[in-house]
PDB file of N, CA and C in Angstrom:
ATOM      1  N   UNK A   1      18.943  -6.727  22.175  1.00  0.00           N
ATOM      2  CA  UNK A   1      18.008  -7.332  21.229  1.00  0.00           C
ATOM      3  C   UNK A   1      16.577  -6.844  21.479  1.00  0.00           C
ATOM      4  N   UNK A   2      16.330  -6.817  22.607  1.00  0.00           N
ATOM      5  CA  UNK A   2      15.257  -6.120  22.942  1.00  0.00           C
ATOM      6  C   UNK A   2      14.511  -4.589  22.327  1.00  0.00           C
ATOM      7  N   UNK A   3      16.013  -3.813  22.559  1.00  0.00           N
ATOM      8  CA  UNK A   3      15.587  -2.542  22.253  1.00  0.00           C
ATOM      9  C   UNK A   3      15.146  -2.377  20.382  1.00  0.00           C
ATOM     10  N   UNK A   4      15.686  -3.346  19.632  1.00  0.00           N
ATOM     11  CA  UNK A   4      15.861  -3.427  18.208  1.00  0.00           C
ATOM     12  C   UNK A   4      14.267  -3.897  17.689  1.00  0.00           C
ATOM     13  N   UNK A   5      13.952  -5.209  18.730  1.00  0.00           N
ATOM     14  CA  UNK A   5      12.349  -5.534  18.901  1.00  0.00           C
ATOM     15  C   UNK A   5      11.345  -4.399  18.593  1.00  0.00           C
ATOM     16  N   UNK A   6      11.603  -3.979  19.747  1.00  0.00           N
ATOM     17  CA  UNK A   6      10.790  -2.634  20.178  1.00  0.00           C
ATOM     18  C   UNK A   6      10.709  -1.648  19.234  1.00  0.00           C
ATOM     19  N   UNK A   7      11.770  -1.238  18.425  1.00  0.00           N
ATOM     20  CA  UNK A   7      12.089  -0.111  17.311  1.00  0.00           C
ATOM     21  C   UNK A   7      11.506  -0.551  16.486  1.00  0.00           C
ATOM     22  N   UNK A   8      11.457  -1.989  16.118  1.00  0.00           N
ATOM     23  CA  UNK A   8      11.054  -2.598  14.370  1.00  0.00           C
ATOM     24  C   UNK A   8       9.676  -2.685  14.963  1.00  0.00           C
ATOM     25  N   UNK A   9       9.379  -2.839  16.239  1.00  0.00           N
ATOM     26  CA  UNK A   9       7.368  -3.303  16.359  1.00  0.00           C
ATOM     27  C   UNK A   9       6.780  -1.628  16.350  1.00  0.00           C
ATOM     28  N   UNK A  10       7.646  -0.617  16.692  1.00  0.00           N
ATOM     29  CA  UNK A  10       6.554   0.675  16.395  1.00  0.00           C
ATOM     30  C   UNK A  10       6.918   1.034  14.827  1.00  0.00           C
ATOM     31  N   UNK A  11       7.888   0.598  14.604  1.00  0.00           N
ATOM     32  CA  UNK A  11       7.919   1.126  12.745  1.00  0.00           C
ATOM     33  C   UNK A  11       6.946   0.055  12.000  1.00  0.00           C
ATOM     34  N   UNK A  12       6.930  -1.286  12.510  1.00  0.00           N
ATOM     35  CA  UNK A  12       5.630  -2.157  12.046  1.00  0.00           C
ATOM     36  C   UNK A  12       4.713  -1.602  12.098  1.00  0.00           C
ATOM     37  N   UNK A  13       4.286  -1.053  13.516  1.00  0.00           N
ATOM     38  CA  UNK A  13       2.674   0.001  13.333  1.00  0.00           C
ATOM     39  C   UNK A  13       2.174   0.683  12.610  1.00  0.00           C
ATOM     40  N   UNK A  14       3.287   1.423  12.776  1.00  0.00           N
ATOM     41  CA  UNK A  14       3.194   2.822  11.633  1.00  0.00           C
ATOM     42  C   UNK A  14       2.915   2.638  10.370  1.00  0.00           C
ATOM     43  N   UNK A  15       4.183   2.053  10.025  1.00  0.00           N
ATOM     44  CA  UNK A  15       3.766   1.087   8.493  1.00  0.00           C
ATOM     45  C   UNK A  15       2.564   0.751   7.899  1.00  0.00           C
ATOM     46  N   UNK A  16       1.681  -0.099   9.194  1.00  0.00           N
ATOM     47  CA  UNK A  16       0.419  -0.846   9.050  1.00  0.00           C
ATOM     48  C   UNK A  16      -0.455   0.587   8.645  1.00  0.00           C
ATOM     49  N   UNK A  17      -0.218   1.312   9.871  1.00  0.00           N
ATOM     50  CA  UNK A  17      -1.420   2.237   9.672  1.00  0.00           C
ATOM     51  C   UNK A  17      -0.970   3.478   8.708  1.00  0.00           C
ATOM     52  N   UNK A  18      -0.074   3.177   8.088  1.00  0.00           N
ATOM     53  CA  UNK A  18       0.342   4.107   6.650  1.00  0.00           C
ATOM     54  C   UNK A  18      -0.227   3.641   5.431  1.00  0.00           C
ATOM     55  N   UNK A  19      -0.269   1.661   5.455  1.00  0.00           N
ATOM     56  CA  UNK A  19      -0.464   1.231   4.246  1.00  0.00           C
ATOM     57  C   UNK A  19      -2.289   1.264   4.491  1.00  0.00           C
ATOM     58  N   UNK A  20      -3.019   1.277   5.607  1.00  0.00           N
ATOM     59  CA  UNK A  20      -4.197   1.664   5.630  1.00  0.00           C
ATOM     60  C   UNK A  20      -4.882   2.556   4.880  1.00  0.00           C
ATOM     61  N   UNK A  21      -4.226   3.554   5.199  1.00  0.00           N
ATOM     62  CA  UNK A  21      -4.519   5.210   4.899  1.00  0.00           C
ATOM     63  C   UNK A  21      -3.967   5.316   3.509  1.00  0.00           C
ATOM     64  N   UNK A  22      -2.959   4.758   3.220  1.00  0.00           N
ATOM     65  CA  UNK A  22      -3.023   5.227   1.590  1.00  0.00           C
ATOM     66  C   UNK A  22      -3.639   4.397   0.948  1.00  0.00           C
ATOM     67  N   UNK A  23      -3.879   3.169   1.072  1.00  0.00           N
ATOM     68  CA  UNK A  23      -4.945   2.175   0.501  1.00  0.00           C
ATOM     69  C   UNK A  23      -6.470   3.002   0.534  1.00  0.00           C
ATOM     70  N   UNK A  24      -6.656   3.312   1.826  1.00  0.00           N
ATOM     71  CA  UNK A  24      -8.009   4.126   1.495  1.00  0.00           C
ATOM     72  C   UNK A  24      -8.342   5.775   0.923  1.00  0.00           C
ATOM     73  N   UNK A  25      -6.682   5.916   0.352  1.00  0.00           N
ATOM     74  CA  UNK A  25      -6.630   7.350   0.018  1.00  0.00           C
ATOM     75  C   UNK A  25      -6.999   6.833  -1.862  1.00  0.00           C
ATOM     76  N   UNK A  26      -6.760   6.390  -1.958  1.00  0.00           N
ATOM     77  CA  UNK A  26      -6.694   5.459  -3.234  1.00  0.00           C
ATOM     78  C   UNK A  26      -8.248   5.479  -4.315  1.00  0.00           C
ATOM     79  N   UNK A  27      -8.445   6.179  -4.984  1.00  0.00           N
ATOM     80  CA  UNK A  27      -9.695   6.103  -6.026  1.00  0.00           C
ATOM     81  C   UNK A  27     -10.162   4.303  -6.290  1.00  0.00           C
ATOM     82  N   UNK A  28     -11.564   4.176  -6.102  1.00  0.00           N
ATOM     83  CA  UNK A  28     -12.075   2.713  -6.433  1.00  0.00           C
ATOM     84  C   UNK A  28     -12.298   2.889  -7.781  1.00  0.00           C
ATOM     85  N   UNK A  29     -12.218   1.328  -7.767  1.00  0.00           N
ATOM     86  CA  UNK A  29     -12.039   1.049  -9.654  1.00  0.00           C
ATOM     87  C   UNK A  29     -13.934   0.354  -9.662  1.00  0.00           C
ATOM     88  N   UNK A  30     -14.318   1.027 -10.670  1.00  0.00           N
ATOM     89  CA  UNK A  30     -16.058   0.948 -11.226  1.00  0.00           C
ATOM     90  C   UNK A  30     -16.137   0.085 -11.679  1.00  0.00           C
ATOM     91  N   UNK A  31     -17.673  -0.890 -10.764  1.00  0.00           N
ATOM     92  CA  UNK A  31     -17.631  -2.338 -10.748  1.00  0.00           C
ATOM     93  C   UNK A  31     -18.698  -2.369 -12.193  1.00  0.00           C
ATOM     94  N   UNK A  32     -18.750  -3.445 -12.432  1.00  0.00           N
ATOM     95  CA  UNK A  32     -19.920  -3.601 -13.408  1.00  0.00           C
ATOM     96  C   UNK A  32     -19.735  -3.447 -14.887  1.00  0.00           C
ATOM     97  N   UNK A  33     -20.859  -3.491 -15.611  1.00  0.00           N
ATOM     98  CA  UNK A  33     -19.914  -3.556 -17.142  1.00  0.00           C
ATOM     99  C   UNK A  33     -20.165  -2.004 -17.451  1.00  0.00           C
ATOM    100  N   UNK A  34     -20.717  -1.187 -17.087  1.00  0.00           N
ATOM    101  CA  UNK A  34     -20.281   0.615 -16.925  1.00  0.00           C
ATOM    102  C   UNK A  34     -18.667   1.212 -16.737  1.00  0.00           C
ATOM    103  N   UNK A  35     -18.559   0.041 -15.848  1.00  0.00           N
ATOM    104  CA  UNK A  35     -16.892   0.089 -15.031  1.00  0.00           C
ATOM    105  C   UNK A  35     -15.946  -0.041 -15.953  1.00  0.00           C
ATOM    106  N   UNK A  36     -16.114  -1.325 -16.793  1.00  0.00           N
ATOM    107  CA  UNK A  36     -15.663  -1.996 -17.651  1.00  0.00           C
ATOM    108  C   UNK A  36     -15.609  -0.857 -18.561  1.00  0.00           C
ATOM    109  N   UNK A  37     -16.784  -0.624 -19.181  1.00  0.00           N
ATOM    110  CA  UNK A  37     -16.110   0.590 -20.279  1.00  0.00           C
ATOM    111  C   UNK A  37     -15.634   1.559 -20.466  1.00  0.00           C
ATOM    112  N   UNK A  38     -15.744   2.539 -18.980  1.00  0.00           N
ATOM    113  CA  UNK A  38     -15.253   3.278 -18.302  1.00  0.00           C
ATOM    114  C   UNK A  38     -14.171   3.294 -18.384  1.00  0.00           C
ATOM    115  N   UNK A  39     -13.674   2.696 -17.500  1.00  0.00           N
ATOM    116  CA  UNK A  39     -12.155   2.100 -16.887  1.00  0.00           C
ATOM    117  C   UNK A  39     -11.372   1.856 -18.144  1.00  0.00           C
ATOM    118  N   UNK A  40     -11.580   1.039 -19.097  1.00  0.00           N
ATOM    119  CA  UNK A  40     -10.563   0.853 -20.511  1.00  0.00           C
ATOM    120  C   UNK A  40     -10.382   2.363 -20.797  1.00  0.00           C
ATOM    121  N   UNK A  41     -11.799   3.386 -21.305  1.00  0.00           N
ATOM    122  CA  UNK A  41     -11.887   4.196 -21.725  1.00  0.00           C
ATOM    123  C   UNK A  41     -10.577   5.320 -20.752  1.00  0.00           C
ATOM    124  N   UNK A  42     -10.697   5.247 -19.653  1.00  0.00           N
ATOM    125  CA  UNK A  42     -10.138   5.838 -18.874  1.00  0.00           C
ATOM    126  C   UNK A  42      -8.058   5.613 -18.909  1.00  0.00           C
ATOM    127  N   UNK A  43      -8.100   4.453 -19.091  1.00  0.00           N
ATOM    128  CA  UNK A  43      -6.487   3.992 -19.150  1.00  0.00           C
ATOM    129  C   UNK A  43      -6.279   4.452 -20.679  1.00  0.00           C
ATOM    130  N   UNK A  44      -7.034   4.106 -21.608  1.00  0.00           N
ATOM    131  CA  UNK A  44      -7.019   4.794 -23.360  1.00  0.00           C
ATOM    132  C   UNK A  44      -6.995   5.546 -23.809  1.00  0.00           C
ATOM    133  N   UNK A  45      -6.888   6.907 -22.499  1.00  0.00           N
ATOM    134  CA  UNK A  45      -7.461   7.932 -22.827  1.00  0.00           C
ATOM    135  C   UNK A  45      -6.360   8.869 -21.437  1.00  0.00           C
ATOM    136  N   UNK A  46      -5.560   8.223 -20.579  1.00  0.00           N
ATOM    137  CA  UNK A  46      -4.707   8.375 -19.822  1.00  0.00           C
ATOM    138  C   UNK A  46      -5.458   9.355 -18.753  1.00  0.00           C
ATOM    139  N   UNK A  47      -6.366   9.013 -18.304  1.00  0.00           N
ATOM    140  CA  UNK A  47      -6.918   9.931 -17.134  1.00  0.00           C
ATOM    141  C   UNK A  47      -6.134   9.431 -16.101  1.00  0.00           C
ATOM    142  N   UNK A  48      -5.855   8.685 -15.628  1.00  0.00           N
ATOM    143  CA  UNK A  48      -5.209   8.444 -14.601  1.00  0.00           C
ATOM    144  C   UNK A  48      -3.801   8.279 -14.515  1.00  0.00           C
ATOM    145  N   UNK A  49      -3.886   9.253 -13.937  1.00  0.00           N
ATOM    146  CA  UNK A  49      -2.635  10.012 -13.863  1.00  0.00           C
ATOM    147  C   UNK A  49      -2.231  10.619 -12.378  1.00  0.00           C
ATOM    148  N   UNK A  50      -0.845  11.135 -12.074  1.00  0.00           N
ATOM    149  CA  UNK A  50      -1.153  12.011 -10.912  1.00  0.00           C
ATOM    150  C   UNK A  50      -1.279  11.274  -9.897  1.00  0.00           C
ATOM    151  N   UNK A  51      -2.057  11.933  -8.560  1.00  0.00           N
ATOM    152  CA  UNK A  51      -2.044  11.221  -7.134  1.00  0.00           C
ATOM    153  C   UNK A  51      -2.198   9.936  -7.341  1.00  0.00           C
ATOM    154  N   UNK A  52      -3.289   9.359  -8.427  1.00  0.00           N
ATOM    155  CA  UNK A  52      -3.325   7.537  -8.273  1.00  0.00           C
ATOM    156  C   UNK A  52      -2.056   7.151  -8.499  1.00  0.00           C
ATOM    157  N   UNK A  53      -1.500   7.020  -9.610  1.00  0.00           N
ATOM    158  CA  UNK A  53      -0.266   6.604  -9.622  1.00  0.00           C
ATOM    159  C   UNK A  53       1.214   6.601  -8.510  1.00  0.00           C
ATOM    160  N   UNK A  54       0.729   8.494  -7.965  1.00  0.00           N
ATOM    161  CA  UNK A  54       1.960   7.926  -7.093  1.00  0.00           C
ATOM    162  C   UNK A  54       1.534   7.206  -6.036  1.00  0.00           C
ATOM    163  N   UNK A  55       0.144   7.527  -5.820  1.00  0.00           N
ATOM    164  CA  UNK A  55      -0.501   6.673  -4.843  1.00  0.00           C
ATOM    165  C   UNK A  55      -0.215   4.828  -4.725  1.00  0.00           C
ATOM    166  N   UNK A  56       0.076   4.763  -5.708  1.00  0.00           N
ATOM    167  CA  UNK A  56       0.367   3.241  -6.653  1.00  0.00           C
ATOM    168  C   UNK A  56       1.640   2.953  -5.971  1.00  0.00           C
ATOM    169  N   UNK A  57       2.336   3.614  -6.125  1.00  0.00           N
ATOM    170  CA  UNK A  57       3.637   3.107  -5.843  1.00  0.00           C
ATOM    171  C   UNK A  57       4.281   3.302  -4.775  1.00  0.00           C
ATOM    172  N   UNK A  58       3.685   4.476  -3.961  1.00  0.00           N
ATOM    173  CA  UNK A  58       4.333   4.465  -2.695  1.00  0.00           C
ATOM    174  C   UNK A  58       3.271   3.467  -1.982  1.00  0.00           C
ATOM    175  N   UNK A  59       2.025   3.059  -2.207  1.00  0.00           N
ATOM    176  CA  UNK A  59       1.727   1.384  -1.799  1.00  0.00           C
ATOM    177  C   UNK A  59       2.335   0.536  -1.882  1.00  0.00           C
ATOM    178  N   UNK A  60       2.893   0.446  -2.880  1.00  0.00           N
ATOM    179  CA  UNK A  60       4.008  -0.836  -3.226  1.00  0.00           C
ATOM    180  C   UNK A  60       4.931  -0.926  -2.143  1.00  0.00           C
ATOM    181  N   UNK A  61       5.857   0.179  -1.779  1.00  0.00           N
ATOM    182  CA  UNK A  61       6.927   0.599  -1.129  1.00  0.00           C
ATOM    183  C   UNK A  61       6.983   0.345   0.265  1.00  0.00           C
ATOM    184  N   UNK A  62       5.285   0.740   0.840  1.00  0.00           N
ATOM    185  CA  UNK A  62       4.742   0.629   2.325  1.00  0.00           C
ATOM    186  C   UNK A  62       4.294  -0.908   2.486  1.00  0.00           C
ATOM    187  N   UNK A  63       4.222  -1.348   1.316  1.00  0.00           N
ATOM    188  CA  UNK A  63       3.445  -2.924   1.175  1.00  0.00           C
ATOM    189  C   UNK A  63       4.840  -3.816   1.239  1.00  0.00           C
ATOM    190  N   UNK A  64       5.756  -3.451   0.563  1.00  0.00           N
ATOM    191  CA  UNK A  64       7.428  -4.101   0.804  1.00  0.00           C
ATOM    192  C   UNK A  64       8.111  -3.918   2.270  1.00  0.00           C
ATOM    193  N   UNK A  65       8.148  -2.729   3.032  1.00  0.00           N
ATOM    194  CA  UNK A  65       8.375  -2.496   4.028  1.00  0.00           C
ATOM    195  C   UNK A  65       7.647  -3.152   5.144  1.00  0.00           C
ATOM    196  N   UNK A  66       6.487  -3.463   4.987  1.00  0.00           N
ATOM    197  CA  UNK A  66       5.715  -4.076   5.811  1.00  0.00           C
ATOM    198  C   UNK A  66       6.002  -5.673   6.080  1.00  0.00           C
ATOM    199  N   UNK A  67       6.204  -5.912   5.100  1.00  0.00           N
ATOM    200  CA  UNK A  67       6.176  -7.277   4.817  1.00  0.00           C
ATOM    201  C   UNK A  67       7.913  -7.769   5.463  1.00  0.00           C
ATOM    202  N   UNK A  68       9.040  -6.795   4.817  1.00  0.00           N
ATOM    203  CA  UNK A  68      10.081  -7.129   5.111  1.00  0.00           C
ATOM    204  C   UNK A  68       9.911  -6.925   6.863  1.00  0.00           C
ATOM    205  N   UNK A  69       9.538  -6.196   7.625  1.00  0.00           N
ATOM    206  CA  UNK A  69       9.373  -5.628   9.054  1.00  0.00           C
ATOM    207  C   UNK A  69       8.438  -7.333   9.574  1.00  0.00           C
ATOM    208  N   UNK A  70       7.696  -7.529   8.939  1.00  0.00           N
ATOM    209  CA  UNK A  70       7.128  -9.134   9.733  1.00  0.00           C
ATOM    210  C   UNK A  70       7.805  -9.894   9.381  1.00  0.00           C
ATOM    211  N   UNK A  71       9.142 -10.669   8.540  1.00  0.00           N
ATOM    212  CA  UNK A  71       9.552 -11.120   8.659  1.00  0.00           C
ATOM    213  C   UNK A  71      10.860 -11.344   9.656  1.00  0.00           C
ATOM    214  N   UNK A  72      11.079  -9.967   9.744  1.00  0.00           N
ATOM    215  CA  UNK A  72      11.786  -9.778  10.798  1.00  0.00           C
ATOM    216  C   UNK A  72      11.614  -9.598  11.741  1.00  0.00           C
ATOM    217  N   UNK A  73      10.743  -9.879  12.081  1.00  0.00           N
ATOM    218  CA  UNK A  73      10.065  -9.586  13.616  1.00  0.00           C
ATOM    219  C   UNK A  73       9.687 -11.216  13.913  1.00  0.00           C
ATOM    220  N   UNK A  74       9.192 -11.940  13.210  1.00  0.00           N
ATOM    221  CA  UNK A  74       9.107 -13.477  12.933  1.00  0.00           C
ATOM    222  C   UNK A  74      10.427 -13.882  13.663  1.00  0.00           C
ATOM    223  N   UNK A  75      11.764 -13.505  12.369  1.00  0.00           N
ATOM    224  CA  UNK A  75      12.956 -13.975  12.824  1.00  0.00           C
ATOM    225  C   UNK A  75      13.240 -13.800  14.513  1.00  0.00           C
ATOM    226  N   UNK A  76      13.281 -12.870  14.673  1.00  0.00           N
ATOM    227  CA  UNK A  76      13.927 -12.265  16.012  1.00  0.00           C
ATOM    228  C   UNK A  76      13.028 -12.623  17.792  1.00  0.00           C
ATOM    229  N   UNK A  77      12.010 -12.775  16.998  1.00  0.00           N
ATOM    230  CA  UNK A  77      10.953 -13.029  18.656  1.00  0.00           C
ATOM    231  C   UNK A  77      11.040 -14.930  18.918  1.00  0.00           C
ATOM    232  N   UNK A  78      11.197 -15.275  17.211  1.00  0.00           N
ATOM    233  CA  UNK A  78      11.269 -16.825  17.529  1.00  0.00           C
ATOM    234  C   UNK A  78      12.292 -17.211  17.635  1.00  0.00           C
TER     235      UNK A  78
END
């Protein structure tokens, strides 16, 4: 049980510091009402496209994995 601990707490790390790095790989969304018209203009007009998107979803993926990895790590230490 131990060794299984140990395997799921360095793939927890990793995880963490994966969903870091693609969170900050990630284009910011433009605050303000510039942003605002921007940003519609931008989804209306399909600029975003490409790295954000997959960027989008392999967040999702690292954000599911993460989450499933602390619950199981919850389970197993308590």
């Amino acid at each position: 049980m131990v060794v299984v601990q140990v395997i799921l707490t360095v793939l927890h790390v990793i995880l963490c510091i994966g969903l870091i790095a693609i969170i900050l790989l990630q284009s910011g969304k433009s605050a303000g009402l510039s942003g605002a018209i921007a940003g519609g203009a931008e989804t209306f007009f399909g600029k975003k496209k490409g790295l954000d998107e997959f960027l989008g979803k392999i967040t999702v993926y690292v954000a599911v994995a993460f989450a499933v990895t602390s619950v199981v790590l919850v389970i197993i230490t308590g």
